[in-house]
Structure formats: structure tokens, C-alpha cells
Protein backbone atom coordinates (compact mmCIF):
# COMPACT_ATOMS: atom_id res chain seq x y z
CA UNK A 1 -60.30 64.76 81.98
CA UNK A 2 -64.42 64.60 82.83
CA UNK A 3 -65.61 61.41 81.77
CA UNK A 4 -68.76 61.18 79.61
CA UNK A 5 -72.40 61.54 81.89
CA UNK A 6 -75.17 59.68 80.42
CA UNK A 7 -78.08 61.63 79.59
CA UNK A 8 -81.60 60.49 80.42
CA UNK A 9 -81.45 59.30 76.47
CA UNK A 10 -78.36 56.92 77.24
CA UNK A 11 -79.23 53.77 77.08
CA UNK A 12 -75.89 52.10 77.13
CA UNK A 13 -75.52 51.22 80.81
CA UNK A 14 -77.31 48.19 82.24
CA UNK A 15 -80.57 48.98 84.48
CA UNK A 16 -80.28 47.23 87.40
CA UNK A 17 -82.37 46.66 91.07
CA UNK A 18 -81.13 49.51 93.74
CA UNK A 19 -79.15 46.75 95.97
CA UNK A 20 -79.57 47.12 99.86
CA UNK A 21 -82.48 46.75 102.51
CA UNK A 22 -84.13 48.65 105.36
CA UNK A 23 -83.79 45.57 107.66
CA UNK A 24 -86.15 44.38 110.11
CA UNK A 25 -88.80 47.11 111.23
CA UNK A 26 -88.27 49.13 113.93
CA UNK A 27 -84.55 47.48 114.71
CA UNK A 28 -83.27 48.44 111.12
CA UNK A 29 -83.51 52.11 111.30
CA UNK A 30 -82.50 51.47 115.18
CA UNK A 31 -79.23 49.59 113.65
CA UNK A 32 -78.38 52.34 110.77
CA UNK A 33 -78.79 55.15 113.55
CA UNK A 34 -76.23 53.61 115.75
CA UNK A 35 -73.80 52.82 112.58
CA UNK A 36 -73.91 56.51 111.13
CA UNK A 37 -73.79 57.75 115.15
CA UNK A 38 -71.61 55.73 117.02
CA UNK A 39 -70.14 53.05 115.37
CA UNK A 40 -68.98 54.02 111.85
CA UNK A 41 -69.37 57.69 111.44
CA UNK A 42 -70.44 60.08 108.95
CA UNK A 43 -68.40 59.50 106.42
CA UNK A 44 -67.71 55.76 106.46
CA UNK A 45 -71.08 54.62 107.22
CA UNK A 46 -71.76 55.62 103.63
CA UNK A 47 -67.97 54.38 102.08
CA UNK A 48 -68.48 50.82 103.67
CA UNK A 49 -72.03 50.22 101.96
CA UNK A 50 -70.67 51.61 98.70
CA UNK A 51 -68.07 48.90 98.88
CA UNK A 52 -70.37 46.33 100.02
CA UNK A 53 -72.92 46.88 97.58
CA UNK A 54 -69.95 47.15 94.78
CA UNK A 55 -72.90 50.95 94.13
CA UNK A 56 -72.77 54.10 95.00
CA UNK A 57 -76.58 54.05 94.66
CA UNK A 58 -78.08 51.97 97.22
CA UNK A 59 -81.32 52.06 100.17
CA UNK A 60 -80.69 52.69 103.54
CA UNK A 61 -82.08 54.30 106.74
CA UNK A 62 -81.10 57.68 106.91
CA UNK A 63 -80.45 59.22 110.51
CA UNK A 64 -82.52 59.93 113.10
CA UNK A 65 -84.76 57.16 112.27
CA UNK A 66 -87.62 56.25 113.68
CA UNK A 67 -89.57 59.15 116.20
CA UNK A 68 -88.01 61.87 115.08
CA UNK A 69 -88.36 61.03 111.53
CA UNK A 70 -92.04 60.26 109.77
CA UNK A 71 -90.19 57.64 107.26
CA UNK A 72 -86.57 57.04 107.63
CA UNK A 73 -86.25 54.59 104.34
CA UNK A 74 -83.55 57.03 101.24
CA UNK A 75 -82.42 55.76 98.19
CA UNK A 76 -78.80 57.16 98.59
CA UNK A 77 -76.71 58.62 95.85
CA UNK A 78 -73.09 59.13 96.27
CA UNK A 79 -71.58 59.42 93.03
CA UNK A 80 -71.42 62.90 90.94
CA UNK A 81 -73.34 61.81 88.05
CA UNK A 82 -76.59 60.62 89.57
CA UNK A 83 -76.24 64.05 92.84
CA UNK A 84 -77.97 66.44 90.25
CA UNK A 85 -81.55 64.52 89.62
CA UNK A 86 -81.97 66.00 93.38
CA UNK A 87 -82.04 69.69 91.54
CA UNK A 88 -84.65 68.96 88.80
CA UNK A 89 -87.64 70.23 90.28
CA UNK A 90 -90.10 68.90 87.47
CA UNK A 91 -88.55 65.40 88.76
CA UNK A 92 -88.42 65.85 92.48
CA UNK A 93 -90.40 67.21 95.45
CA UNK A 94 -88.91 69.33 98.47
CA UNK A 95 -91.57 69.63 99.99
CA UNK A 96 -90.58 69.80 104.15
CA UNK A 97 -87.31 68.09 103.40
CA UNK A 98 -85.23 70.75 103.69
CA UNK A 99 -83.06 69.50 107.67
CA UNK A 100 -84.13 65.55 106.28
CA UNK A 101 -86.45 63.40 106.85
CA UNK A 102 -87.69 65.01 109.60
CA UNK A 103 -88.73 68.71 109.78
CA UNK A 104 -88.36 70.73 112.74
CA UNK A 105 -91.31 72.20 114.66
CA UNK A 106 -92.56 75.93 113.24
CA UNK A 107 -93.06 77.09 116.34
CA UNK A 108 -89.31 77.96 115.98
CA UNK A 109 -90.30 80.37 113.13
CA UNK A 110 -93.63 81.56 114.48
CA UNK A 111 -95.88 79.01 112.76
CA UNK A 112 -94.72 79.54 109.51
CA UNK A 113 -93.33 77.14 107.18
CA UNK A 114 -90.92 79.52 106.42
CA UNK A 115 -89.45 79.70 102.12
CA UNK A 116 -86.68 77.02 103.03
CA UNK A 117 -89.62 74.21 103.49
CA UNK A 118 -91.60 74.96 100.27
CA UNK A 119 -91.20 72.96 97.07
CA UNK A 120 -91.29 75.67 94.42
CA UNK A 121 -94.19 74.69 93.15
CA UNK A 122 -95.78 76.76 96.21
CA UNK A 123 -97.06 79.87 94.78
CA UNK A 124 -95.53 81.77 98.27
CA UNK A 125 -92.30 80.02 97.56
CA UNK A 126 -91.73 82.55 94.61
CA UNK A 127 -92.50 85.66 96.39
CA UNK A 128 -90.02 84.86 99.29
CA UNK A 129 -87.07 83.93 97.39
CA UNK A 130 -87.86 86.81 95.29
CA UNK A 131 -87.74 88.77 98.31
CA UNK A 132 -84.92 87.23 99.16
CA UNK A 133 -82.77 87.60 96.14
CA UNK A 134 -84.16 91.49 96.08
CA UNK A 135 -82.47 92.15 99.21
CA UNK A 136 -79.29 90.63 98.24
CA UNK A 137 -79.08 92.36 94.86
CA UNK A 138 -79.41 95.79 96.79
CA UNK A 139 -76.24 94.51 99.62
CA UNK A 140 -73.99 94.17 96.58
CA UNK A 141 -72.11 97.41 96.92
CA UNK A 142 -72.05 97.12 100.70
CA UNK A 143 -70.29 93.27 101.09
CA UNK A 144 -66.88 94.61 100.79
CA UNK A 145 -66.26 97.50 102.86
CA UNK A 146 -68.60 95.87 105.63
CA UNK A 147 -66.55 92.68 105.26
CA UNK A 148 -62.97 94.20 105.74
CA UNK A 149 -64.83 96.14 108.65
CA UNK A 150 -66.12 92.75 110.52
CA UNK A 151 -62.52 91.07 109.59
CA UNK A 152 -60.68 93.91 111.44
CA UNK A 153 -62.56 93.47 114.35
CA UNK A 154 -62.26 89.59 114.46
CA UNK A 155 -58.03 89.71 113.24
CA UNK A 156 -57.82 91.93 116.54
CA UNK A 157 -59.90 89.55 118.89
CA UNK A 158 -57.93 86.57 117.45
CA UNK A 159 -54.56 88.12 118.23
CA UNK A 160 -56.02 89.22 121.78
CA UNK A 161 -56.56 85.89 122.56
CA UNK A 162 -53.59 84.69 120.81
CA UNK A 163 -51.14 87.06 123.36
CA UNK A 164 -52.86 85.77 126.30
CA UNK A 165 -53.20 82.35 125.72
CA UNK A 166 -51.02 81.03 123.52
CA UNK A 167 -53.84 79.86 121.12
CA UNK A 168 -56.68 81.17 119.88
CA UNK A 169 -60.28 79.41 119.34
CA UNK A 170 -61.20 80.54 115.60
CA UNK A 171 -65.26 79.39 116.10
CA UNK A 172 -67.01 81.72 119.08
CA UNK A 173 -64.71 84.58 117.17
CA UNK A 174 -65.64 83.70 113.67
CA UNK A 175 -69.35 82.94 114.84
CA UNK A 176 -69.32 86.37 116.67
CA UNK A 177 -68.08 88.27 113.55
CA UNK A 178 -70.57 86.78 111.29
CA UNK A 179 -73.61 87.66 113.44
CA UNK A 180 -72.75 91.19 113.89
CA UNK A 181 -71.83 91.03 109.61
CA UNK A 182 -75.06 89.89 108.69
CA UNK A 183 -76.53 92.39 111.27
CA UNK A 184 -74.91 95.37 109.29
CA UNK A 185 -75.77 93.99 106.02
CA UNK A 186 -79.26 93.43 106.58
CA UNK A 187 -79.92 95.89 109.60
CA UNK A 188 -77.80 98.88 108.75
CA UNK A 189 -76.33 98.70 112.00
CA UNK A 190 -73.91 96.93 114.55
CA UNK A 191 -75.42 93.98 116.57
CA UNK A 192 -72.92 95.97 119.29
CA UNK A 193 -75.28 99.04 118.90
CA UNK A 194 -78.56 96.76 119.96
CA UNK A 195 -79.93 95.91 123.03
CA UNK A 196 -79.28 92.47 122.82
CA UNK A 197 -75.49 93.14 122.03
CA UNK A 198 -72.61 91.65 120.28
CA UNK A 199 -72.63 88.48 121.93
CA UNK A 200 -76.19 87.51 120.90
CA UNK A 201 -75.31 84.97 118.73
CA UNK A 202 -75.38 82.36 120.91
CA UNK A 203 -79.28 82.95 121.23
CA UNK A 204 -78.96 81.78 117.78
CA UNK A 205 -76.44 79.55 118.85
CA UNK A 206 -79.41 77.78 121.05
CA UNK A 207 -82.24 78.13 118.38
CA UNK A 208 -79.71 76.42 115.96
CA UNK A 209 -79.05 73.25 118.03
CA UNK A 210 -82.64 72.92 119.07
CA UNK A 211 -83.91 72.60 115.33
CA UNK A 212 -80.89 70.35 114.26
CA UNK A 213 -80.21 68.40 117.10
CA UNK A 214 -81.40 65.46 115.79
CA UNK A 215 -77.90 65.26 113.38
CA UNK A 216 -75.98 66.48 116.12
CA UNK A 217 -73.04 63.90 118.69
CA UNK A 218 -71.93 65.78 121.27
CA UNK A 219 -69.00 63.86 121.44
CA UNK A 220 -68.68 64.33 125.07
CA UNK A 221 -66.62 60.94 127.05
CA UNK A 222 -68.64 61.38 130.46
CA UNK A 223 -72.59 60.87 128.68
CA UNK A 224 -72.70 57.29 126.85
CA UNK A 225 -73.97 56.89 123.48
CA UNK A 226 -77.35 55.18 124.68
CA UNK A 227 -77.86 58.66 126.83
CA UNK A 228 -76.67 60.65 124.05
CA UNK A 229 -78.72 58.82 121.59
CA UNK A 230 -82.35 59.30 123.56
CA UNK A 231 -81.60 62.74 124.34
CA UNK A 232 -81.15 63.81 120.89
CA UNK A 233 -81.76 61.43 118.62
CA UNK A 234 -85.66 60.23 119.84
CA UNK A 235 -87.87 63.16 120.45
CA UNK A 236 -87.76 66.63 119.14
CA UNK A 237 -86.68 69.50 121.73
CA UNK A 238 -89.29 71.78 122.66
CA UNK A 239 -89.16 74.99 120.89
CA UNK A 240 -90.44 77.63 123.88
CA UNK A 241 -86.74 76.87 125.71
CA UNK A 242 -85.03 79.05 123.34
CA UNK A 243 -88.26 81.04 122.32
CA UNK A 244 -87.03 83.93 124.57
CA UNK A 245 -83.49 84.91 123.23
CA UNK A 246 -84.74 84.18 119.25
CA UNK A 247 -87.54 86.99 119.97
CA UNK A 248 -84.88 89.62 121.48
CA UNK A 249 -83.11 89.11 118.47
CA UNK A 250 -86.40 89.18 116.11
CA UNK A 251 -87.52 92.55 117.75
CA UNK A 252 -83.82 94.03 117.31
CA UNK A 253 -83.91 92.78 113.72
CA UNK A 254 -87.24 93.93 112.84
CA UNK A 255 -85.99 97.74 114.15
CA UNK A 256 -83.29 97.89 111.88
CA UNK A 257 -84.42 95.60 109.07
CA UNK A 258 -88.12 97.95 109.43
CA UNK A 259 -87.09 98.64 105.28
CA UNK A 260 -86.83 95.39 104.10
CA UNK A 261 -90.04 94.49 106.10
CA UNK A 262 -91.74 97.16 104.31
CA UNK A 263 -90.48 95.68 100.68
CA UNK A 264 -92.04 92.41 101.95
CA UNK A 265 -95.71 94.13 102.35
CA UNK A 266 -96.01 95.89 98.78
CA UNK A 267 -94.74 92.11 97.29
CA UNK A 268 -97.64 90.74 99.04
CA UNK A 269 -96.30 89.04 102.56
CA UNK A 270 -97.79 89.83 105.65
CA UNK A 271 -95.10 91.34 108.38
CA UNK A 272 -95.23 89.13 110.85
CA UNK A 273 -94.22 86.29 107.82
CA UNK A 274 -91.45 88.37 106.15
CA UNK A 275 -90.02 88.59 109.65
CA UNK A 276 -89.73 85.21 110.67
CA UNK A 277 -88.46 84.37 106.90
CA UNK A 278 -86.34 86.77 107.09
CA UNK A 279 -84.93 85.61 110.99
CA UNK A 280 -84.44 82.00 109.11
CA UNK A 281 -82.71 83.17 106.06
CA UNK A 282 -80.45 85.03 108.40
CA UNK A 283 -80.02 82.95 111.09
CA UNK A 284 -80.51 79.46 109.69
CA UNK A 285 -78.80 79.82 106.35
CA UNK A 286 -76.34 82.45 106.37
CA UNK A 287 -75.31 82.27 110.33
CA UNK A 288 -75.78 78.72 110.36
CA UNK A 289 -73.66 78.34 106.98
CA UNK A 290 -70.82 80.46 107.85
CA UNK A 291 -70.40 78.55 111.56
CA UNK A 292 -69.07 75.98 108.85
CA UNK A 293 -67.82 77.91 105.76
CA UNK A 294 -64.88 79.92 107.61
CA UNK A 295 -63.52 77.45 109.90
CA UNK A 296 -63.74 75.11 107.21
CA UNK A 297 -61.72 78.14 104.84
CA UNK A 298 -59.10 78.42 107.01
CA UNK A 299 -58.84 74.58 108.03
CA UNK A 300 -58.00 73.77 104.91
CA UNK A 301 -55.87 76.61 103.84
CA UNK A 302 -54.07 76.39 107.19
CA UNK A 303 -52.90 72.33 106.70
CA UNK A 304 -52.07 73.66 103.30
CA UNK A 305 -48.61 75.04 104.66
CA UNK A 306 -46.31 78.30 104.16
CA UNK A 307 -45.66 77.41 100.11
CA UNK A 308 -49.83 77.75 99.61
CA UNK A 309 -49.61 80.81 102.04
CA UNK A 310 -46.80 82.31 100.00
CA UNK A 311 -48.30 81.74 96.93
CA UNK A 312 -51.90 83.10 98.06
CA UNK A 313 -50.27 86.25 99.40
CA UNK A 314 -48.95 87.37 96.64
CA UNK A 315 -51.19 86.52 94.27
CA UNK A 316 -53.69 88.92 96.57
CA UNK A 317 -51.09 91.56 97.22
CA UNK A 318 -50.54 91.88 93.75
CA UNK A 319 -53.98 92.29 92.85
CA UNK A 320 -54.88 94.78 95.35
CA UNK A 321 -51.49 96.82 94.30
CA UNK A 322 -52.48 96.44 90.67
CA UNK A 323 -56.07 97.57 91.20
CA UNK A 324 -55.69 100.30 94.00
CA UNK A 325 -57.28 98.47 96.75
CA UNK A 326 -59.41 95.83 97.34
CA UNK A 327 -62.30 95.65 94.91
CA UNK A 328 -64.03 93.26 92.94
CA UNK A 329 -62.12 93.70 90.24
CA UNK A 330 -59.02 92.99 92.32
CA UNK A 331 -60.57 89.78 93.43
CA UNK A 332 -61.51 88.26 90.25
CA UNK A 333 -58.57 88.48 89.56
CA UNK A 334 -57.40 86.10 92.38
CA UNK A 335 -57.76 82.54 90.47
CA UNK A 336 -55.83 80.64 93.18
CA UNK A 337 -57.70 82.49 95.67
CA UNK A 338 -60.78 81.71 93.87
CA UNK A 339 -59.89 77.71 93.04
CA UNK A 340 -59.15 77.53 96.82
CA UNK A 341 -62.88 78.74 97.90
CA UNK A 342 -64.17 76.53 95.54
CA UNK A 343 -62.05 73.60 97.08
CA UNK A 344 -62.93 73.95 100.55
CA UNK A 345 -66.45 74.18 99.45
CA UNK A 346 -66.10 70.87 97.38
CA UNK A 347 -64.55 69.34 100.36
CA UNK A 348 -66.50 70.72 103.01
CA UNK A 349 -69.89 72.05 101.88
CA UNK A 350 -72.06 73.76 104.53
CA UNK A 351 -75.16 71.97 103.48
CA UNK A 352 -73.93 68.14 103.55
CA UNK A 353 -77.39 66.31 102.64
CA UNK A 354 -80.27 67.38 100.00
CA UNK A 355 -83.39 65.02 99.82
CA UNK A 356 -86.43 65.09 97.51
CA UNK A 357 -89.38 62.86 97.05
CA UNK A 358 -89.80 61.51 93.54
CA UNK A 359 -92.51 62.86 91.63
CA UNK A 360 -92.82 59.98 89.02
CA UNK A 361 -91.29 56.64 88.51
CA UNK A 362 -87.37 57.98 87.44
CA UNK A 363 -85.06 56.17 86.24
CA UNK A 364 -81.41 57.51 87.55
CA UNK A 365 -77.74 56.81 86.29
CA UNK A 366 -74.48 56.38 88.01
CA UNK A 367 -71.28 55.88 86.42
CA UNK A 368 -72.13 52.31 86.00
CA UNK A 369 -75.22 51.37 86.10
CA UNK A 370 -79.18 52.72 86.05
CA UNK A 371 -81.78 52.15 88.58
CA UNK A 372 -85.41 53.09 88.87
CA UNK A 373 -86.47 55.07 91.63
CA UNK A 374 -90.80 55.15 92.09
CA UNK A 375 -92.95 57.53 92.61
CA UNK A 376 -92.61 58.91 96.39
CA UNK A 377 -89.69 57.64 97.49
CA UNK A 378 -87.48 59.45 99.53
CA UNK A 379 -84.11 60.51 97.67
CA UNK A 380 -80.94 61.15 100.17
CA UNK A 381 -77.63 63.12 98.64
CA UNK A 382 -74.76 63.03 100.69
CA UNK A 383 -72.62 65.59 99.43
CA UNK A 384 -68.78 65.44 100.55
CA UNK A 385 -68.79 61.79 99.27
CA UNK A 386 -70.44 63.17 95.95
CA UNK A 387 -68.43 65.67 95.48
CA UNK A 388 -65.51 63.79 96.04
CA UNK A 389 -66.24 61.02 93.87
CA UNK A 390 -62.68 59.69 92.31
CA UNK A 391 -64.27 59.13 89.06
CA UNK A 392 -64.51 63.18 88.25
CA UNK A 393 -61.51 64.45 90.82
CA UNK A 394 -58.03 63.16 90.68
CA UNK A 395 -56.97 62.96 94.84
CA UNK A 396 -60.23 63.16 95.33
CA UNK A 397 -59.89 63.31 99.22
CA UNK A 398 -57.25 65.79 99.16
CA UNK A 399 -57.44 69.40 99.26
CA UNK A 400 -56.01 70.77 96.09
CA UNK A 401 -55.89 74.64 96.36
CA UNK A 402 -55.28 74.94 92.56
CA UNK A 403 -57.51 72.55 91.10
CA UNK A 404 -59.50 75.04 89.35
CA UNK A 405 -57.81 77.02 87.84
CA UNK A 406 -57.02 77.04 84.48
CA UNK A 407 -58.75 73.99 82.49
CA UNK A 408 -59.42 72.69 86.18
CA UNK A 409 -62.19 75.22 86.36
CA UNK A 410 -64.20 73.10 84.23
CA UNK A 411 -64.56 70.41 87.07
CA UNK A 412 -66.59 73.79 89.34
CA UNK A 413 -69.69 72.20 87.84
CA UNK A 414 -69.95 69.49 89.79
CA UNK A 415 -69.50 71.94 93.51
CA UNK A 416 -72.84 70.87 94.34
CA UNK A 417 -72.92 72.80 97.52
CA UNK A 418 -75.55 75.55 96.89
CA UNK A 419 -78.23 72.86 96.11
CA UNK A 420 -77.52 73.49 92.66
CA UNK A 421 -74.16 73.26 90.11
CA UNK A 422 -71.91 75.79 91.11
CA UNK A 423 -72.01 77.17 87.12
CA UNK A 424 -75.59 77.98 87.52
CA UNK A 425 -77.46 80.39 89.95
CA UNK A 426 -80.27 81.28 92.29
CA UNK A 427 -83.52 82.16 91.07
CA UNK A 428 -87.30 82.39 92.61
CA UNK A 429 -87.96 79.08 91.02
CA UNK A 430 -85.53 76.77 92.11
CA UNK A 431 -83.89 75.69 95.58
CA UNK A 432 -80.33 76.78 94.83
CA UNK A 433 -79.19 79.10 98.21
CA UNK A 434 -79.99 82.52 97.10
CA UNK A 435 -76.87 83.83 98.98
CA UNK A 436 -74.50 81.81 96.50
CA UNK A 437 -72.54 84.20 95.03
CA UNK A 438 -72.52 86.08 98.14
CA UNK A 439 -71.16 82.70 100.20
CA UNK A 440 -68.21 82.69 97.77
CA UNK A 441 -67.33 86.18 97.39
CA UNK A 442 -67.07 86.58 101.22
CA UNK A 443 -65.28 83.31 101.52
CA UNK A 444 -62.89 85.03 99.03
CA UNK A 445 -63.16 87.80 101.19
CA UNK A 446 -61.41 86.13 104.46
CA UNK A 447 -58.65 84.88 102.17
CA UNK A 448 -58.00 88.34 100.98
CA UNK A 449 -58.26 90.10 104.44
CA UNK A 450 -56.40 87.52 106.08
CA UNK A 451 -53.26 87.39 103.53
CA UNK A 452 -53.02 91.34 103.61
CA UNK A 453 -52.48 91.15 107.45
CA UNK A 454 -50.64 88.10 108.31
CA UNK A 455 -47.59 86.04 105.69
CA UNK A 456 -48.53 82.39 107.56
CA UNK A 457 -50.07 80.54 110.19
CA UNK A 458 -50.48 77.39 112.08
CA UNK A 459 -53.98 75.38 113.29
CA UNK A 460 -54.97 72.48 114.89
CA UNK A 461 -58.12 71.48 113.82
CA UNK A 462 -61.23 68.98 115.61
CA UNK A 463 -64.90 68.84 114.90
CA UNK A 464 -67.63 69.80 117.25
CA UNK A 465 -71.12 69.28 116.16
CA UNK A 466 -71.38 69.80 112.60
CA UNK A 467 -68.54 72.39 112.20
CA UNK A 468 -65.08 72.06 111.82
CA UNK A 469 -62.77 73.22 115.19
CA UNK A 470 -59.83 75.42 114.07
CA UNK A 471 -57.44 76.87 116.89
CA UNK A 472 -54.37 79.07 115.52
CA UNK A 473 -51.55 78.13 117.31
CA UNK A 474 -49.22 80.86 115.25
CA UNK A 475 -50.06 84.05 113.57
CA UNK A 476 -46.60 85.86 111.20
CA UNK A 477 -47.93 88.96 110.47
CA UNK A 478 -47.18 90.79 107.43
CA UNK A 479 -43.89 92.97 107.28
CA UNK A 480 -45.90 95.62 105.30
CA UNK A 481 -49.12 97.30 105.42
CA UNK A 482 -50.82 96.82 102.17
């Protein structure tokens, strides 16, 4: 049972002072870094202030810090009630806050400030995620059958590798697959039919880890932390290392994408813009997202065990049977298949920070208390702890395939993932991912593909980066062809 949020009329909980400190200049951000890096971790760098401060709402220093960050001083909310002030755009400013508190160089993206780094109060902000959502509108017909041909390709690669080694690396196959996907959904074409090739994708690969690598460890036992920590975590890498490979892929792209580039000009965007928008939103947001969406899928599905496997295949078996093939009828249909998207999104989201600027003096609400936020400072979400907050989700830290469906599927409203509630969606004037429903239908998508080829399998999992490791150690394939 949800409990009651308090509304921004709700005076019934006590205001209090937002508890914590920023420490000493200099040597508190310094400090923080090192916790969240090195000595803590993600995850329980945030859990141990929330039990210090007896708050899930509380100031910090949010990584990198200082150099690679203009101002590295959040209010942090961890708690599922206060999480959705970061979506009210009359409220809060997004303004170049889109990777954190810092903001990588545009010369990755041509100069631009590409639509990602605009608060929608940008008049241009409008006409790209128009643009956007345009495109993705017209790809509705085409996800499916492009999909299940991408899967096939990767299902053969994974059992190649499987044969000859005895395991099989998910990532470089999944990452691999997604490239050349998004290349036939927005190019028309295979990335395999290109001059650059299949295996392009680790040009974005490179362009990726440049941008981000402030948030990145490496994790690697031979290069110390201190090393590790000035490499990435002090000044920005230069952009014209990787400029090379991203243009081989922009030129490829703007040959087969020469359409959409054309739709851009009569809404008003120069070429040269739309392209470099358009390299971002596909390279940034939708290869970038999906280098964490399906190992994350099949991480958590995998653990899950043969009964969830059962259960999932013939819930999708059935539906394909009943609807004479796989449509999206057929998957609609699929509410365990469905729950468990939703679930692995809730418990892994691809995004896992949002951050705004407060507009006006605010005045906030957790579960237990309210707190005033002022004008211009820096808001931090950290989403796998708000999402998992025990106060809306029994096991909160466990995966739960089912937990949406049936009366459970009133809890997808707080699946923050998209930068929005997972009950509303995308439009041109607000910052939810404009590829939503188009994340969770192709997440949806692997489940189905995957549980009409194969009855089980086994992973081992790790974490490199920011993305979940998954490495099939078994594959059962299906008795029948379905």
C-alpha cells in the first residue's frame, strides 16, 4: 500500500534546516570525491549520510568536485517523495546540468550545446525535441521487425563465443548490436554496409568515456587511486583525441540519415546543428543508455533463476501463439514480461543522477520532514536509492520480477528513470527522454526474443565503468521453434 505524499499545500510535517555541510574549502569536496570514489562507493556514500543525518535530504559535495566541476555544493534527495520537484520545470532550471555539475566541452558536438543541455525554457529546446519525438513517431512500425533482426544476429555471436570459449561476454556483443540497431532505425541501413563498419561503436565507445570520464573508476589493481583520481577526476580530456572516429561516424550517419536532416531544415535548424543533435541523441542517449539497459535486463533476469525463466517463457510463447507472431499486441499482453522491464529499470536506471538549479526559494517534502531549498542552489537526485526507497517498495533492494503487475502496477509511478514518472510521457516541453516508450518496448523486446530461442541460462555478473558486466556461462535452448 502507497503511503500518503504531501502536496505543496500539506502543512502537517515539521519544516526543518537541510542537515549536513560542505566542509572546509577546497579539502571538503577533495574528502567527498575520495568517499563516493574510493572509499565508500556509489551507493553507500549516499546510505551512510542518510543514516547519519537520520534524512534522506541532506548537502553534500557531489563528484568530481572541484576543477572539473564550476560548484560542487547539491542538496541531495534520496527519498521518492521529494525525487519529482527535479521534473517541475516552472520550479527548477536544467540549464547545462544535464552529465552534473560539470558539463562536458561542445567541441565534442561541434560547438553546439546540443537539446540535452537546454532548460526548456530555450526557445531551440522545443524545436529539437520536437524533432526528436517526430522521428521517433515515424520508427514506430519499424522497432519490431528491426529488433528481432539485430537480436538474431547478436543470439548467434553469443553462442559463437559461447562454443569456443566456454563463456560468453554479453557487453562488446550487446554494445555491437545496439549500434548497428540504431543505425537501421535512424539510417535505413546496416552500420555493416558503411565504411566505417560494424565494429564502429567503439569510436563511440571513445567519445563516450571522454565526455563522462569524470564519473568513471577504472577499477584497474596496477594504477592507484591518487593516479586514477588526477587522471580522470581533475581536468577534462581533450576532445580532438577522439574527434577523428566521431566524424567517420557523423559523415556515415549524415548519408543515410540525409532525410531526417532534411526534416530538421523546413523546422527551422541549420544542418550542421540537426547533425550533431542528432549524433548525441543517438550516440549519447540511446547508445549510451542501452550499454546499461540490456546488460542490466538480463543481469537481473538471469540471478532470477529457471522458475522466473519458466514462467517468462511461457507467458511469451503463449502470447506470440495466441496472436500469430510477435506483435505489439502480443507483447502487451506480456504483464510479467512487462513488470520485469519495469523492475530492472527501477533497480538499475540508465540515467542514475538528475540535477536542477532552483528557480525560487522552494520549499521540498520528504516522508518526514520539509526543508527549504533557495533560489540557485544546485539540486542532486540520485536515482537507484530513490527509487528504491523502503517507504514505497516492499524488498526494496530486491529484484521482484512481478511487482507490477496487477495492483503492483500502481507503484510504476514512481520509475523515475526517464527524467520523468514512468505514467507520464515525453513532450517538446519537458526533459523526460523522448525515446521512453521506445527504451521499454525494446527492453521488452530482448525478453521476448531471448525466451523464444533459449528455456534458461546462467551469468556471472561485475561492473565496469558505469555498466553492469554480464557473462553467460550457460545457454538451454528452446526444444521448439516458435
Amino acid at each position: 500500500m502507497s503511503p500518503s505524499i504531501s502536496s505543496a499545500s500539506d502543512h502537517s510535517l515539521p519544516l526543518k534546516e537541510i542537515p549536513g555541510n560542505y566542509g572546509l574549502p577546497f579539502f571538503g569536496p577533495i574528502k567527498d570525491r575520495l568517499d563516493y570514489y574510493y572509499n565508500q562507493g556509489q551507493e553507500e556514500f549516499f546510505s551512510v549520510r542518510i543514516k547519519k543525518y537520520n534524512s534522506t535530504v541532506y548537502r553534500v559535495n557531489a563528484p568530481p568536485g572541484p576543477f572539473n566541476a564550476k560548484d560542487s555544493r547539491v542538496i541531495v534527495l534520496l527519498d521518492a517523495v521529494s525525487f519529482p520537484i527535479l521534473f517541475d520545470n516552472s520550479k527548477v532550471d536544467k540549464t547545462n546540468l544535464t552529465a552534473g555539475t560539470f558539463m562536458p566541452s561542445t567541441h565534442f558536438t561541434g560547438g553546439y550545446r546540443v537539446c540535452a543541455f537546454l532548460d526548456p525554457s530555450e526557445p531551440k529546446h522545443a524545436i529539437l525535441k520536437s524533432f526528436f519525438l517526430s522521428i521517433l513517431h515515424r520508427l514506430h512500425n519499424k522497432l519490431i521487425p528491426v529488433f528481432r533482426s539485430s537480436a538474431t544476429q547478436l543470439f548467434d555471436d553469443l553462442e559463437a563465443e559461447l562454443s569456443d570459449n566456454g563463456e560468453a561476454s554479453f557487453n562488446p556483443i550487446s554494445d555491437k548490436m545496439s549500434y548497428d540497431l540504431l543505425f537501421r532505425l535512424f539510417g535505413n541501413k546496416s552500420s555493416y554496409d558503411t565504411s566505417v563498419g560494424g565494429d564502429a561503436n567503439t569510436n563511440f565507445d571513445k567519445w563516450l568515456f571522454f565526455q563522462l570520464a569524470p564519473l568513471f573508476t577504472l577499477g584497474l589493481k596496477y594504477l592507484p587511486n591518487c593516479v586514477e583520481d588526477l587522471l580522470l577526476h581533475t581536468f577534462p580530456l581533450p576532445s580532438f583525441i577522439v574527434k577523428s572516429g566521431y566524424e567517420k561516424i557523423r559523415r556515415e550517419f549524415d548519408q543515410a540519415a540525409a532525410a531526417l536532416l532534411d526534416e530538421a531544415e523546413r523546422l527551422g535548424l541549420s544542418r550542421d546543428e540537426a547533425s550533431h543533435n542528432l549524433m548525441f541523441f543517438t550516440g549519447f542517449n540511446a547508445y549510451g543508455g542501452m550499454k546499461i539497459l540490456f546488460p542490466a535486463l538480463l543481469k537481473y533476469v538471469g540471478l532470477g533463476g529457471e522458475e522466473l525463466h519458466r514462467r517468462l517463457a511461457e507467458e511469451i510463447r503463449a502470447g506470440v501463439k495466441e496472436e500469430g507472431g510477435v506483435t505489439v499486441a502480443a507483447v502487451e499482453k506480456m504483464r510479467l514480461v512487462k513488470s520485469a522491464v519495469w523492475e530492472a529499470l527501477r533497480m538499475e536506471p540508465p540515467v542514475q543522477f538528475q540535477y536542477a538549479k532552483a528557480r525560487e526559494d522552494l520549499t521540498i517534502r520528504s516522508h518526514d520532514a520539509a526543508f527549504v531549498i533557495k533560489k540557485g542552489e544546485t539540486i542532486c537526485g540520485f536515482q537507484p536509492l530513490a527509487t528504491k526507497d523502503p517507504k514505497i517498495f516492499s524488498k526494496s533492494s530486491e529484484f521482484v520480477a512481478d511487482r507490477f503487475v496487477g495492483e503492483g502496477e500502481e507503484l510504476i509511478k514512481y520509475v523515475y528513470w526517464s527524467n520523468e514518472r514512468e505514467t507520464d510521457d515525453p513532450t517538446a516541453e519537458n526533459k523526460q527522454c523522448p525515446a521512453k516508450d521506445m527504451v521499454v518496448l525494446l527492453s521488452r523486446m530482448m525478453l521476448v526474443e531471448f525466451f523464444l530461442r533459449y528455456d534458461t541460462f546462467t551469468v556471472q555478473v561485475g561492473k565496469f565503468l558505469l555498466a553492469p558486466t554480464v557473462t553467460f556461462k550457460s545457454l538451454t535452448k528452446a526444444h521448439l521453434n516458435y
